[in-house]
N, C-alpha and C. Protein backbone atom coordinates (compact mmCIF):
# COMPACT_ATOMS: atom_id res chain seq x y z
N UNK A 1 -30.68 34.05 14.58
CA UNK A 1 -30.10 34.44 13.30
C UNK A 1 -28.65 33.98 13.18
N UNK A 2 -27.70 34.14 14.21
CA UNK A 2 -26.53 33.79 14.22
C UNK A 2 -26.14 32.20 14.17
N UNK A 3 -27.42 31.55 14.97
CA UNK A 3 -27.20 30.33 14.85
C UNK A 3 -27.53 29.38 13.31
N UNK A 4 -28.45 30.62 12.74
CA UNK A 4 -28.96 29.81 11.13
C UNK A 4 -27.79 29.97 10.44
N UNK A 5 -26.92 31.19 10.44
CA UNK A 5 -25.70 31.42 9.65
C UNK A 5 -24.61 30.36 10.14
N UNK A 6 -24.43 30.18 11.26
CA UNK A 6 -23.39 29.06 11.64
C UNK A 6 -23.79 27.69 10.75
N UNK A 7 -25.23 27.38 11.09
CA UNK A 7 -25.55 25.88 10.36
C UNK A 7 -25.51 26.19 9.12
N UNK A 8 -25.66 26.84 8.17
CA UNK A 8 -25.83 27.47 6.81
C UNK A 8 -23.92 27.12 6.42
N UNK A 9 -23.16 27.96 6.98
CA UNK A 9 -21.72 27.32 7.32
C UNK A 9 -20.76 25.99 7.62
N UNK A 10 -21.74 25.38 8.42
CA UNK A 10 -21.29 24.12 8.49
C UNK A 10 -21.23 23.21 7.37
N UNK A 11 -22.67 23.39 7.08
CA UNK A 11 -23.21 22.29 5.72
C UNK A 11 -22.32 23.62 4.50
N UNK A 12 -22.02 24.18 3.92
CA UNK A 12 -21.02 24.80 3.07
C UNK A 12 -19.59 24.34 3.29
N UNK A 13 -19.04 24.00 4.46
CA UNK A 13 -18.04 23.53 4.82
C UNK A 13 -17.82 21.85 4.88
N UNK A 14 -18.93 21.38 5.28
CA UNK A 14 -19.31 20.28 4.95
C UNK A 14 -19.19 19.59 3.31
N UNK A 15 -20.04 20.24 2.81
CA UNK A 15 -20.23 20.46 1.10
C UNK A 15 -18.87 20.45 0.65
N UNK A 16 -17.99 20.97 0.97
CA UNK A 16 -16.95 21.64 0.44
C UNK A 16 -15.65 20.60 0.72
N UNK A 17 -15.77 19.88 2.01
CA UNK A 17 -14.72 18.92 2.30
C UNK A 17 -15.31 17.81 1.49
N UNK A 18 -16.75 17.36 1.57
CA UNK A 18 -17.29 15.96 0.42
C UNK A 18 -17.02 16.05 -0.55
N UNK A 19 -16.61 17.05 -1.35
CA UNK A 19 -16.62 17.55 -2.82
C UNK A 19 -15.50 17.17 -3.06
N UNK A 20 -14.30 17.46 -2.00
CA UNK A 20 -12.80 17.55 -2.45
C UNK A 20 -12.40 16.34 -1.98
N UNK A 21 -13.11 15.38 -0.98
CA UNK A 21 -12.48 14.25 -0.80
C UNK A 21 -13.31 13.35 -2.11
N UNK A 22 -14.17 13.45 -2.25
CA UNK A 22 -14.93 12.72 -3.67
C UNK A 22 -13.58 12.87 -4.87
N UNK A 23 -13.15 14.00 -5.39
CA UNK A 23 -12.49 14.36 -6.31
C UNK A 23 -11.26 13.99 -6.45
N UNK A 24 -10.45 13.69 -4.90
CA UNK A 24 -9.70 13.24 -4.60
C UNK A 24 -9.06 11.76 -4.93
N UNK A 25 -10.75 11.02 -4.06
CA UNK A 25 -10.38 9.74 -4.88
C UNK A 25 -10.50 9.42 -6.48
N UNK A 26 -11.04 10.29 -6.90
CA UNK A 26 -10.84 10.12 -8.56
C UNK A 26 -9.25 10.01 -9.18
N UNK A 27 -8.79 11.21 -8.22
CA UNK A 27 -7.64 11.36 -9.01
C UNK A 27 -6.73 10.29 -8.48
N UNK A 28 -7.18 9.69 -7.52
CA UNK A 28 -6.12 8.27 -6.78
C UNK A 28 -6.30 7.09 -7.74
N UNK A 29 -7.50 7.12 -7.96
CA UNK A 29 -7.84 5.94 -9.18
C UNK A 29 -7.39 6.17 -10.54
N UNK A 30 -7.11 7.34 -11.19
CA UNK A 30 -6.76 7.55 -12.21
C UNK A 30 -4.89 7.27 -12.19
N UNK A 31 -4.55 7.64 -11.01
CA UNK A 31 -3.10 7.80 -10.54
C UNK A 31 -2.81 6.31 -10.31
N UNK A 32 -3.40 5.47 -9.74
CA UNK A 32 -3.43 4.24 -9.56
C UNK A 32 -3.25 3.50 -11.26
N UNK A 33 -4.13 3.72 -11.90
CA UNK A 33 -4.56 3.24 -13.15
C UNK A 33 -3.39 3.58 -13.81
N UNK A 34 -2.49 4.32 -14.36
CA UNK A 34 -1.55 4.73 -14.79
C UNK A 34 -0.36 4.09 -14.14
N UNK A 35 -0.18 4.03 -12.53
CA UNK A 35 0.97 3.22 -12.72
C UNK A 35 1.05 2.29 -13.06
N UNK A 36 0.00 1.31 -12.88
CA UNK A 36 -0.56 -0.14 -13.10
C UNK A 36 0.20 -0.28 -14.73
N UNK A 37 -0.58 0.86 -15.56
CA UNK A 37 -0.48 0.36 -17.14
C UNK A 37 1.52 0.64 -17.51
N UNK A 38 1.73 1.74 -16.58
CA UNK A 38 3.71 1.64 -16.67
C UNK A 38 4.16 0.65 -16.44
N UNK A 39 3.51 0.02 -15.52
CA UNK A 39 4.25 -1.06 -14.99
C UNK A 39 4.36 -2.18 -16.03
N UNK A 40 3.08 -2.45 -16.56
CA UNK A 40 2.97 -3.57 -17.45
C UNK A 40 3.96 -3.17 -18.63
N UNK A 41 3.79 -1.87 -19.40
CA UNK A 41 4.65 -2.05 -20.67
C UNK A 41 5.76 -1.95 -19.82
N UNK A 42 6.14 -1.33 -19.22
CA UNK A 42 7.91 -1.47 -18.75
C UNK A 42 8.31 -2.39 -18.56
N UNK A 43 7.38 -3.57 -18.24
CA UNK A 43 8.02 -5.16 -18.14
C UNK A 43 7.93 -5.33 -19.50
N UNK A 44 7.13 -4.73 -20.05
CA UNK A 44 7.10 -5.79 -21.39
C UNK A 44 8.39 -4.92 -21.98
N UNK A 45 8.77 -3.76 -22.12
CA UNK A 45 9.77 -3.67 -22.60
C UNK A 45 11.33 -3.78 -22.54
N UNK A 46 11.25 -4.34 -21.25
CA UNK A 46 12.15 -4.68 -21.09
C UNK A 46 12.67 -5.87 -20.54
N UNK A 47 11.98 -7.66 -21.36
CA UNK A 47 11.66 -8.43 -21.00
C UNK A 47 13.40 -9.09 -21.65
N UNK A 48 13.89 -8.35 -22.15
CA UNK A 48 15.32 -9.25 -22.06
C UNK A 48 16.05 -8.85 -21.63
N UNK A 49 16.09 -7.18 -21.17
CA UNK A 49 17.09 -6.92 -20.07
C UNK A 49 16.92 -7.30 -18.67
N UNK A 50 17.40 -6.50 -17.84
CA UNK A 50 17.16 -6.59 -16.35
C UNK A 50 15.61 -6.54 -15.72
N UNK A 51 15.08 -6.20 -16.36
CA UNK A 51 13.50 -5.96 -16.13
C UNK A 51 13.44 -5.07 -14.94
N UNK A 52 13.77 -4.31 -14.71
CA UNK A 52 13.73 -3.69 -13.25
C UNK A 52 12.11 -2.65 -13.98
N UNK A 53 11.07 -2.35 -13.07
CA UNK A 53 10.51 -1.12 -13.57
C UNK A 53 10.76 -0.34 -12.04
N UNK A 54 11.59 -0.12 -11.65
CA UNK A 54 11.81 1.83 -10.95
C UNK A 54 13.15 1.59 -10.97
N UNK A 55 13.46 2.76 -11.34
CA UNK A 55 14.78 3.85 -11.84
C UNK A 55 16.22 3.73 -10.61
N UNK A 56 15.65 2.69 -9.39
CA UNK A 56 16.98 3.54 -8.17
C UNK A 56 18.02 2.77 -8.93
């Protein structure tokens, strides 16, 4: 009995780390995707100044 609850646990814990690393990379690709598109208009807007796109 103790051992069905441990495996019952594992795969829930299991479940539970696949879920959040799945979700994870979503949000890397979406995060990715967004700097990508800053990057482009910030060059484009600022194609007669200095063009720098980050702030240091």
């Amino acid at each position: 009995m103790v051992a069905l609850l441990l495996v019952l646990l594992l795969a829930l814990i299991l479940f539970g780390v696949g879920f959040a690393v799945k979700a994870l990379w979503w949000v890397a690709i979406v995060v990715l995707v967004l700097w990508a598109l800053g990057f482009v208009f910030r060059s484009a807007d600022s194609a007669g100044t200095r063009g720098r796109w980050y702030r240091w």
